[in-house]
Protein backbone atom coordinates (compact mmCIF):
# COMPACT_ATOMS: atom_id res chain seq x y z
CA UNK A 1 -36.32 -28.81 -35.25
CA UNK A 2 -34.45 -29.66 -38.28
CA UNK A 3 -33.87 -25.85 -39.36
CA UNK A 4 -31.69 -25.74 -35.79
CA UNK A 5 -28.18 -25.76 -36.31
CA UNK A 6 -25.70 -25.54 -33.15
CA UNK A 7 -22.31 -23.64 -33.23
CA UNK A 8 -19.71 -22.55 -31.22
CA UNK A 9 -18.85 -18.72 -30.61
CA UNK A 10 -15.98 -17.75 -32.62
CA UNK A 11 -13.99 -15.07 -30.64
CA UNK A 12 -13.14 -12.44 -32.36
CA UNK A 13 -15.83 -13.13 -35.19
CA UNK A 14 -18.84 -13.35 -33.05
CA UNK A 15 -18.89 -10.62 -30.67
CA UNK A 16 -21.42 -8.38 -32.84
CA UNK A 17 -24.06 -11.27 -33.28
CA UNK A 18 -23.77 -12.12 -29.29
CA UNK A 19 -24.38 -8.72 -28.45
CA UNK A 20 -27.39 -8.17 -31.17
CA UNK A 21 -28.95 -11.41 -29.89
CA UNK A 22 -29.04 -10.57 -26.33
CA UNK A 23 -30.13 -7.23 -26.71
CA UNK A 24 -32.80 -8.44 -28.93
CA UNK A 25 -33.62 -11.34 -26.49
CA UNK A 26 -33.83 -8.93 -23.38
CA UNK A 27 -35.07 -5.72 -24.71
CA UNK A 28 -38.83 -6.69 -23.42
CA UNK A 29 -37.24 -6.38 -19.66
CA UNK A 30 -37.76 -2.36 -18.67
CA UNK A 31 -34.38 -2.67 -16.47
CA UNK A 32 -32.30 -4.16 -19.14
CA UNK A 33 -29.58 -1.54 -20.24
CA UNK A 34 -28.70 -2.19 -23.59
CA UNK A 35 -25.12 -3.91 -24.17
CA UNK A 36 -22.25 -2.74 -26.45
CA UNK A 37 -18.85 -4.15 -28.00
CA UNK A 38 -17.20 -3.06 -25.34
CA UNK A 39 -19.44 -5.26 -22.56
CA UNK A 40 -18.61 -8.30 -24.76
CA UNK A 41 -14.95 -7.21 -24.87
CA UNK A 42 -14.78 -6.62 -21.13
CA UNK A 43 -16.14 -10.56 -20.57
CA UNK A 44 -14.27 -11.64 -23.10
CA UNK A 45 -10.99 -10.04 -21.56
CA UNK A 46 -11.94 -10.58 -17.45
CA UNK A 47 -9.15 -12.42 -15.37
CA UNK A 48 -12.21 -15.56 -14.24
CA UNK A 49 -13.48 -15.52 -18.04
CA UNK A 50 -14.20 -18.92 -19.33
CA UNK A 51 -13.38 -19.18 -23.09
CA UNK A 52 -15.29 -22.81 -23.95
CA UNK A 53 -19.11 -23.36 -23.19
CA UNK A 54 -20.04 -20.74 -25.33
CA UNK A 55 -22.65 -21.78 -28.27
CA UNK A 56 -25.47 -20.22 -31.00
CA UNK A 57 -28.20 -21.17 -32.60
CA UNK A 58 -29.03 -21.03 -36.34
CA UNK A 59 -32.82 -21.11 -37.82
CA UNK A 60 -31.98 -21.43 -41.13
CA UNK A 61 -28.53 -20.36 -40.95
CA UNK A 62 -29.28 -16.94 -38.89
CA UNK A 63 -28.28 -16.78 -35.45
CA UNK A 64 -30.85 -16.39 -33.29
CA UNK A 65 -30.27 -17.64 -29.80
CA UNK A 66 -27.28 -17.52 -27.57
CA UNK A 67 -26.50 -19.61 -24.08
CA UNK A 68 -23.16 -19.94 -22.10
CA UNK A 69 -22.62 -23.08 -20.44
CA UNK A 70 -19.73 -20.87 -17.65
CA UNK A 71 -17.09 -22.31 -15.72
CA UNK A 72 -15.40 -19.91 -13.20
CA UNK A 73 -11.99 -20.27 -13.51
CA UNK A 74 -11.23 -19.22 -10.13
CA UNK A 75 -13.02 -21.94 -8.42
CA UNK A 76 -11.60 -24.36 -6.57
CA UNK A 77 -14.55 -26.01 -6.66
CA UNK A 78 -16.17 -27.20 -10.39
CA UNK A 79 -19.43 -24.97 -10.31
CA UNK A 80 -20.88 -24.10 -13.53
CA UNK A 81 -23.54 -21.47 -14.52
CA UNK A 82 -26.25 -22.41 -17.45
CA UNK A 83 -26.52 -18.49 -18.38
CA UNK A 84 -29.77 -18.45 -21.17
CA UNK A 85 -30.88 -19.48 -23.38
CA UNK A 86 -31.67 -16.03 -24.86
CA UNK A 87 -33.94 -16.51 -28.14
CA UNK A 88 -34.75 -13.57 -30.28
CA UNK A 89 -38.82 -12.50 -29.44
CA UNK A 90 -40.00 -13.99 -32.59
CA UNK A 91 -38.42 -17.69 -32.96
CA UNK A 92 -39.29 -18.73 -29.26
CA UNK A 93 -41.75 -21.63 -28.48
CA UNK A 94 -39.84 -23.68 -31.92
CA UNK A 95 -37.61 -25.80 -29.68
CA UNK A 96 -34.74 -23.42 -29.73
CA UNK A 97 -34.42 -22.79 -26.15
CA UNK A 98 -34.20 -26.54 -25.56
CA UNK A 99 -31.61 -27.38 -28.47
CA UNK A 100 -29.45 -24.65 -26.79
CA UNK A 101 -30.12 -25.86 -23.00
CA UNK A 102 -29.25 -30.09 -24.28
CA UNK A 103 -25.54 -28.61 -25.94
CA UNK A 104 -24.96 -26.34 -22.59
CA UNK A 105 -25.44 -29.45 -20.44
CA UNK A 106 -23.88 -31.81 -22.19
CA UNK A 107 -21.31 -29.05 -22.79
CA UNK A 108 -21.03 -29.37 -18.77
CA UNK A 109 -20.71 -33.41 -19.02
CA UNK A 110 -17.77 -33.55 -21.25
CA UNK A 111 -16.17 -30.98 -18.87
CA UNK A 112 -16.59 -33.42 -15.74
CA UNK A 113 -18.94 -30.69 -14.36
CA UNK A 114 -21.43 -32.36 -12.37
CA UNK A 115 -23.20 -29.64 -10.37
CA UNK A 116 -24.38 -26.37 -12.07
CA UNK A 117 -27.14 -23.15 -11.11
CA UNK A 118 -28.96 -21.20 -13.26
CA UNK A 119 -31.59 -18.32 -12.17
CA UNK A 120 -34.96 -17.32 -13.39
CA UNK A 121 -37.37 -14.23 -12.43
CA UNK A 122 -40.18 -14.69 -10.10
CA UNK A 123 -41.92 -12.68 -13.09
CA UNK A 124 -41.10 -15.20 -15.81
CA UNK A 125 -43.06 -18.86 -14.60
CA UNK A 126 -42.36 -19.89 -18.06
CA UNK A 127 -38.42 -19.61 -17.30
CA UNK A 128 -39.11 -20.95 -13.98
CA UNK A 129 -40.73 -24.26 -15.54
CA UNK A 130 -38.31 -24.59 -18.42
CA UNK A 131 -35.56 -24.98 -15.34
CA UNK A 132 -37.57 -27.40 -13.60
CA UNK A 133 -38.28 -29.88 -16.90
CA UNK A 134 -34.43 -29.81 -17.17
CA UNK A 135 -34.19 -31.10 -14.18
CA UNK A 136 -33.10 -27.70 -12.03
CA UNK A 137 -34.15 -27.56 -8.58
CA UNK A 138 -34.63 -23.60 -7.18
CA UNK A 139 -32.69 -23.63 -3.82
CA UNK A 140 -31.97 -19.80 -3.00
CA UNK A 141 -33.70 -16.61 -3.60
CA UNK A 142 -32.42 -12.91 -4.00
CA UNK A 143 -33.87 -10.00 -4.15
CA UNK A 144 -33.68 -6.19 -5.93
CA UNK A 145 -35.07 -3.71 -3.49
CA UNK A 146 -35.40 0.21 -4.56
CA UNK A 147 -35.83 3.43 -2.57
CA UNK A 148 -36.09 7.05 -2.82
CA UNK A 149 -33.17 9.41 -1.98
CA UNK A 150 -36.02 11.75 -0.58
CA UNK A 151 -36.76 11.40 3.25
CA UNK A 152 -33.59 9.73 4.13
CA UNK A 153 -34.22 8.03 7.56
CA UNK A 154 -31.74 9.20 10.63
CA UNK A 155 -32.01 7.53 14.34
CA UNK A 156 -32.56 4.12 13.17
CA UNK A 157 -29.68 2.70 15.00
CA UNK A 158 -27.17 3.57 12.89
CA UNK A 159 -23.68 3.63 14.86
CA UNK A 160 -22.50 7.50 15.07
CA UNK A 161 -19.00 6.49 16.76
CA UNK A 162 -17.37 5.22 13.81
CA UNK A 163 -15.90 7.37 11.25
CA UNK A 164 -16.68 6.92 7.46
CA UNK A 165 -14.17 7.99 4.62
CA UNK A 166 -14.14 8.08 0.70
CA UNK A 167 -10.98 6.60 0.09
CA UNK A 168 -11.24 6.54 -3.99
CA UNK A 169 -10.13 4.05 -6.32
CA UNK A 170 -6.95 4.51 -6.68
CA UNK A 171 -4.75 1.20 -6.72
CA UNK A 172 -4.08 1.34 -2.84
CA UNK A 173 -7.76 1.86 -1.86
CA UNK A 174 -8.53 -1.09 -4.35
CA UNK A 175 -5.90 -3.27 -2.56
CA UNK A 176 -7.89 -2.25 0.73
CA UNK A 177 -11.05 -2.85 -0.84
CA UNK A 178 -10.79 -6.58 -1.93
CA UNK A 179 -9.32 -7.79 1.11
CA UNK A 180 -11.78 -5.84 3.43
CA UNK A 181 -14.71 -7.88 1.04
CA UNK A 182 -13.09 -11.09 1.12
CA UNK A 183 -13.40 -11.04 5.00
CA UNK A 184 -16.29 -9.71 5.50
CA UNK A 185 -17.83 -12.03 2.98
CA UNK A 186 -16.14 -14.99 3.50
CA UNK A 187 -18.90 -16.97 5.66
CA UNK A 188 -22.13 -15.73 3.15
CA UNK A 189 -23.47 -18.14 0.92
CA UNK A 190 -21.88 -19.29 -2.47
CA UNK A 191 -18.32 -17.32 -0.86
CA UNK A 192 -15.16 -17.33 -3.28
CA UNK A 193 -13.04 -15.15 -2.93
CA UNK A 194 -12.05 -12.05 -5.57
CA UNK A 195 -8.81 -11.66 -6.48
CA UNK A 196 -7.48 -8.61 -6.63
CA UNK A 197 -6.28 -8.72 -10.27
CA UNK A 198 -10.47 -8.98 -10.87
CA UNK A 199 -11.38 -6.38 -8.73
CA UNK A 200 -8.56 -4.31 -10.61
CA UNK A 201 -9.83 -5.30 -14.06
CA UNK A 202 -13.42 -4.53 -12.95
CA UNK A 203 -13.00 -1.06 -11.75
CA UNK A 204 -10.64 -0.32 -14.48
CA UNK A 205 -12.76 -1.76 -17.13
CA UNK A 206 -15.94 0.19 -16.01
CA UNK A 207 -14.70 3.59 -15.21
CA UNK A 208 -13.55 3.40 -18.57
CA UNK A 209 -17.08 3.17 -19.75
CA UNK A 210 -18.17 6.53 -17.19
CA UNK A 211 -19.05 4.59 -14.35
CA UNK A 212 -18.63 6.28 -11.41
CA UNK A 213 -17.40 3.95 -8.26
CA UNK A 214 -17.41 5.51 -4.37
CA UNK A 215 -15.23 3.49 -1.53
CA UNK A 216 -16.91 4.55 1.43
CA UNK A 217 -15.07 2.63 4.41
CA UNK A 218 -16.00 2.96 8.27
CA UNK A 219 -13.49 2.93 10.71
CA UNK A 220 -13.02 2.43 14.80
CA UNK A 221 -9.98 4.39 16.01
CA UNK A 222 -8.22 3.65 12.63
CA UNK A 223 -8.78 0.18 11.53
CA UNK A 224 -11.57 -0.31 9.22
CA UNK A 225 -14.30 -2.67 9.80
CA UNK A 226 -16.71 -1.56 6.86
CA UNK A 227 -17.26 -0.98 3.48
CA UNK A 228 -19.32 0.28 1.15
CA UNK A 229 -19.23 0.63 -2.42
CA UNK A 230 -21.78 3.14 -4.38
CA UNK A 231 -22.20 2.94 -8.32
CA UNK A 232 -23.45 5.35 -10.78
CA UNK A 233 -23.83 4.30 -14.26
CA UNK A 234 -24.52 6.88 -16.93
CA UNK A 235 -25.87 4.55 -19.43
CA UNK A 236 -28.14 3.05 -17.59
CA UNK A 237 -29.34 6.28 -16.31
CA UNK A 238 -29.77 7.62 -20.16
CA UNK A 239 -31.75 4.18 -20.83
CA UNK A 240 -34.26 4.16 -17.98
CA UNK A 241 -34.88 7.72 -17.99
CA UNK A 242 -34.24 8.76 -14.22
CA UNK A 243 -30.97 9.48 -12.00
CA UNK A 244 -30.52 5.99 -10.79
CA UNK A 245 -28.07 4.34 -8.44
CA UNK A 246 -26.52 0.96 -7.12
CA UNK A 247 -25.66 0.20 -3.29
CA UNK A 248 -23.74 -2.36 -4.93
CA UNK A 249 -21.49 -3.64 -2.04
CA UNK A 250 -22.48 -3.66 1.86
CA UNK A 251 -19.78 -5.41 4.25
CA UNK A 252 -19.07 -5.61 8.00
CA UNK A 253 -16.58 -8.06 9.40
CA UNK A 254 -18.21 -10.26 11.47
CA UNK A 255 -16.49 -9.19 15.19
CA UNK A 256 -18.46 -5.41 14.19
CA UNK A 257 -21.88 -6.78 13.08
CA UNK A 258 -25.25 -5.48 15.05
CA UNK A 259 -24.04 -2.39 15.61
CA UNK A 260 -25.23 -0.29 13.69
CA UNK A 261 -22.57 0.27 11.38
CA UNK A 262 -24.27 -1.37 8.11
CA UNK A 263 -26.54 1.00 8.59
CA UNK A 264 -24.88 4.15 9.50
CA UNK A 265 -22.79 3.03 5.79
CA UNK A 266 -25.65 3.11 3.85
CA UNK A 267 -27.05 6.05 5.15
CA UNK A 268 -24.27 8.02 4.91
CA UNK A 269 -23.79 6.46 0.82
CA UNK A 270 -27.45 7.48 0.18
CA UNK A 271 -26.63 11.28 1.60
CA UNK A 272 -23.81 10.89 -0.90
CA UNK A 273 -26.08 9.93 -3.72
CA UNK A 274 -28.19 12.67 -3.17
CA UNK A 275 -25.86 14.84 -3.52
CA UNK A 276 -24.71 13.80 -6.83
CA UNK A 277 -28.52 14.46 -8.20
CA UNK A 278 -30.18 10.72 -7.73
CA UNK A 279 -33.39 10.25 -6.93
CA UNK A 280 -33.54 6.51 -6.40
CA UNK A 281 -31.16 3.87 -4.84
CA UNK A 282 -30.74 -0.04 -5.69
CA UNK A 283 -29.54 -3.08 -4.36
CA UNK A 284 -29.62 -6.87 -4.16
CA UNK A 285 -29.99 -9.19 -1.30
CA UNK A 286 -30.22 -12.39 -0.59
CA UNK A 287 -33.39 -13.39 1.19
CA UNK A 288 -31.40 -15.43 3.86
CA UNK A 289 -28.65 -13.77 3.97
CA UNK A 290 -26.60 -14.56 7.46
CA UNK A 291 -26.44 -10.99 8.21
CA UNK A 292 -30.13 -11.01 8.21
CA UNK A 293 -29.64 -7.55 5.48
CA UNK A 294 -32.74 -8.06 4.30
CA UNK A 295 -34.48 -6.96 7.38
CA UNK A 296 -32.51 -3.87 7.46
CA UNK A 297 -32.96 -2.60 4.25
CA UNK A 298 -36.33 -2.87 5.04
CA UNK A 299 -36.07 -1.08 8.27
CA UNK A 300 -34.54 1.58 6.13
CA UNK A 301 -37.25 1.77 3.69
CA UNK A 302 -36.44 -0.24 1.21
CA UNK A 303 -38.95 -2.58 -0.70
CA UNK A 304 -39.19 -5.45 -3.09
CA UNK A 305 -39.58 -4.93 -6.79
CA UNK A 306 -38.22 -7.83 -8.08
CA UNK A 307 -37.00 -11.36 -7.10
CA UNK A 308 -34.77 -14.12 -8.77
CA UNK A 309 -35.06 -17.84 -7.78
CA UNK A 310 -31.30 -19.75 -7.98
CA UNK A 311 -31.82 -23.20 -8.85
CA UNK A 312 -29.37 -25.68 -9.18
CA UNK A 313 -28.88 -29.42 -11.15
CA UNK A 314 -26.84 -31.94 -9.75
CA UNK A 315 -26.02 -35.07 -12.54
């Protein structure tokens, strides 16, 4: 323990080691896309970025682990977020992890922030355990569910009244966008809502990196009571070796739910997706949602391939 030395990130200094640490630290994981300067610059820069609770760890004065005791700043509640520790393959299992998890916590104590989640794979007990000896109680599960683009399912109930548009991304149909999410999200769990200077940045900030983003809204008459949100992202499509894409947003405001329109959305984005050459569709859920999604992403085909337990510590 004594060749462990704990240090603050530096901004502007340490960008290069954070991103060399984590993708050393997560390259094991066959989903994990490999980060660059400009994912570090895009945190560093986002409108809800929290510039303190950041922290490395030295073994014998090289950096070799990261964690990020995060505060979002656009909370009215104080929530934190233990993301990590991340340790470099070969230094784990020498107390690292644990050094790193004590200066995140206490990190969260000076801060007056009493009540703070981290997550851990349902594949990785030994992350799982490390939470629990810290104290960390898991309280909420999510899923990542997967599908093929071939066989797309029709007469499932989806609603064929309502009429579904691309509207873009322009700065309008962005405006549209975050306050059609913040309603329709607004009563799910963990609910805060986005601003529209983040959902702005986001876009922006992505797009610039090839990401491809698709507004699909659905409309009665012409007031929209849907949305969904598509993502294709060239990089990780490059990395994982097969044309893969996100359902990365599904929301119907609550007067318009069980009928059909979820579905008839993401039916109509997975036609879409086809189209543009995938073969396989994402997206994450959580198990208890109030919507009940789970059960009909299922009922469209979609299955389990990975899940992630949310725990939480209360001081």
């Amino acid at each position: 323990m004594s060749n462990i030395k704990i240090r603050p990130f530096v901004e502007g200094q340490d960008e290069s080691i954070y991103i060399d640490i984590m993708n050393r630290a997560m390259k094991e994981l066959p989903d994990f896309t490999p980060m660059t300067l400009a994912d570090a610059e895009m945190e560093k820069n986002a409108p809800n970025s929290d510039k303190r609770g950041r922290f490395f760890a030295e073994w014998n004065e090289n950096p070799v682990g990261f964690i990020y005791a995060y505060l979002d700043t656009q909370r009215q509640d104080k929530l934190g977020y233990m993301d990590g520790p991340y340790i470099v393959p070969e230094l784990r299992r020498k107390h690292i992890g644990t050094t790193l998890a004590e200066t995140a916590i206490q990190n969260f104590k000076d801060r007056g922030i009493n009540k703070f989640e981290s997550t851990a794979r349902n594949t990785n007990v030994p992350a799982q355990k490390f939470l629990e000896k810290f104290g960390f109680r898991m309280y909420r599960v999510f899923s990542r569910m997967k599908r093929s683009l071939s066989d797309l399912p029709e007469n499932v109930g989806e609603n064929k009244d309502i009429k579904i548009v691309d509207i873009g991304t322009g700065d309008e149909a962005l405006k549209i966008e975050n306050a059609l999410i913040n309603e329709a999200m607004k009563d799910h769990f963990n609910f805060r809502p986005t601003t529209l200077e983040e959902t702005k940045y986001y876009t922006r900030e992505q797009e610039k990196q090839g990401v491809k983003y698709n507004d699909f809204l659905a409309f009665i008459n012409i007031v929209p009571v849907g949305i969904m949100i598509t993502v294709i992202d060239p990089r990780e499509i490059e990395h994982q070796k097969k044309n893969i894409a996100w359902l990365a947003v599904l929301g119907v405001l609550k007067p318009h739910r069980s009928k059909g329109i979820g579905k008839a959305l993401m039916i109509h984005a997975m036609k879409f997706l086809e189209e543009q050459g995938m073969d396989e569709v994402m997206l994450g859920v959580d198990d208890t949602n109030i919507t009940n999604a789970m059960k009909i992403y299922e009922s469209l085909g979609f299955e389990v391939t990975l899940k992630y337990f949310r725990y939480i510590k209360e001081l």
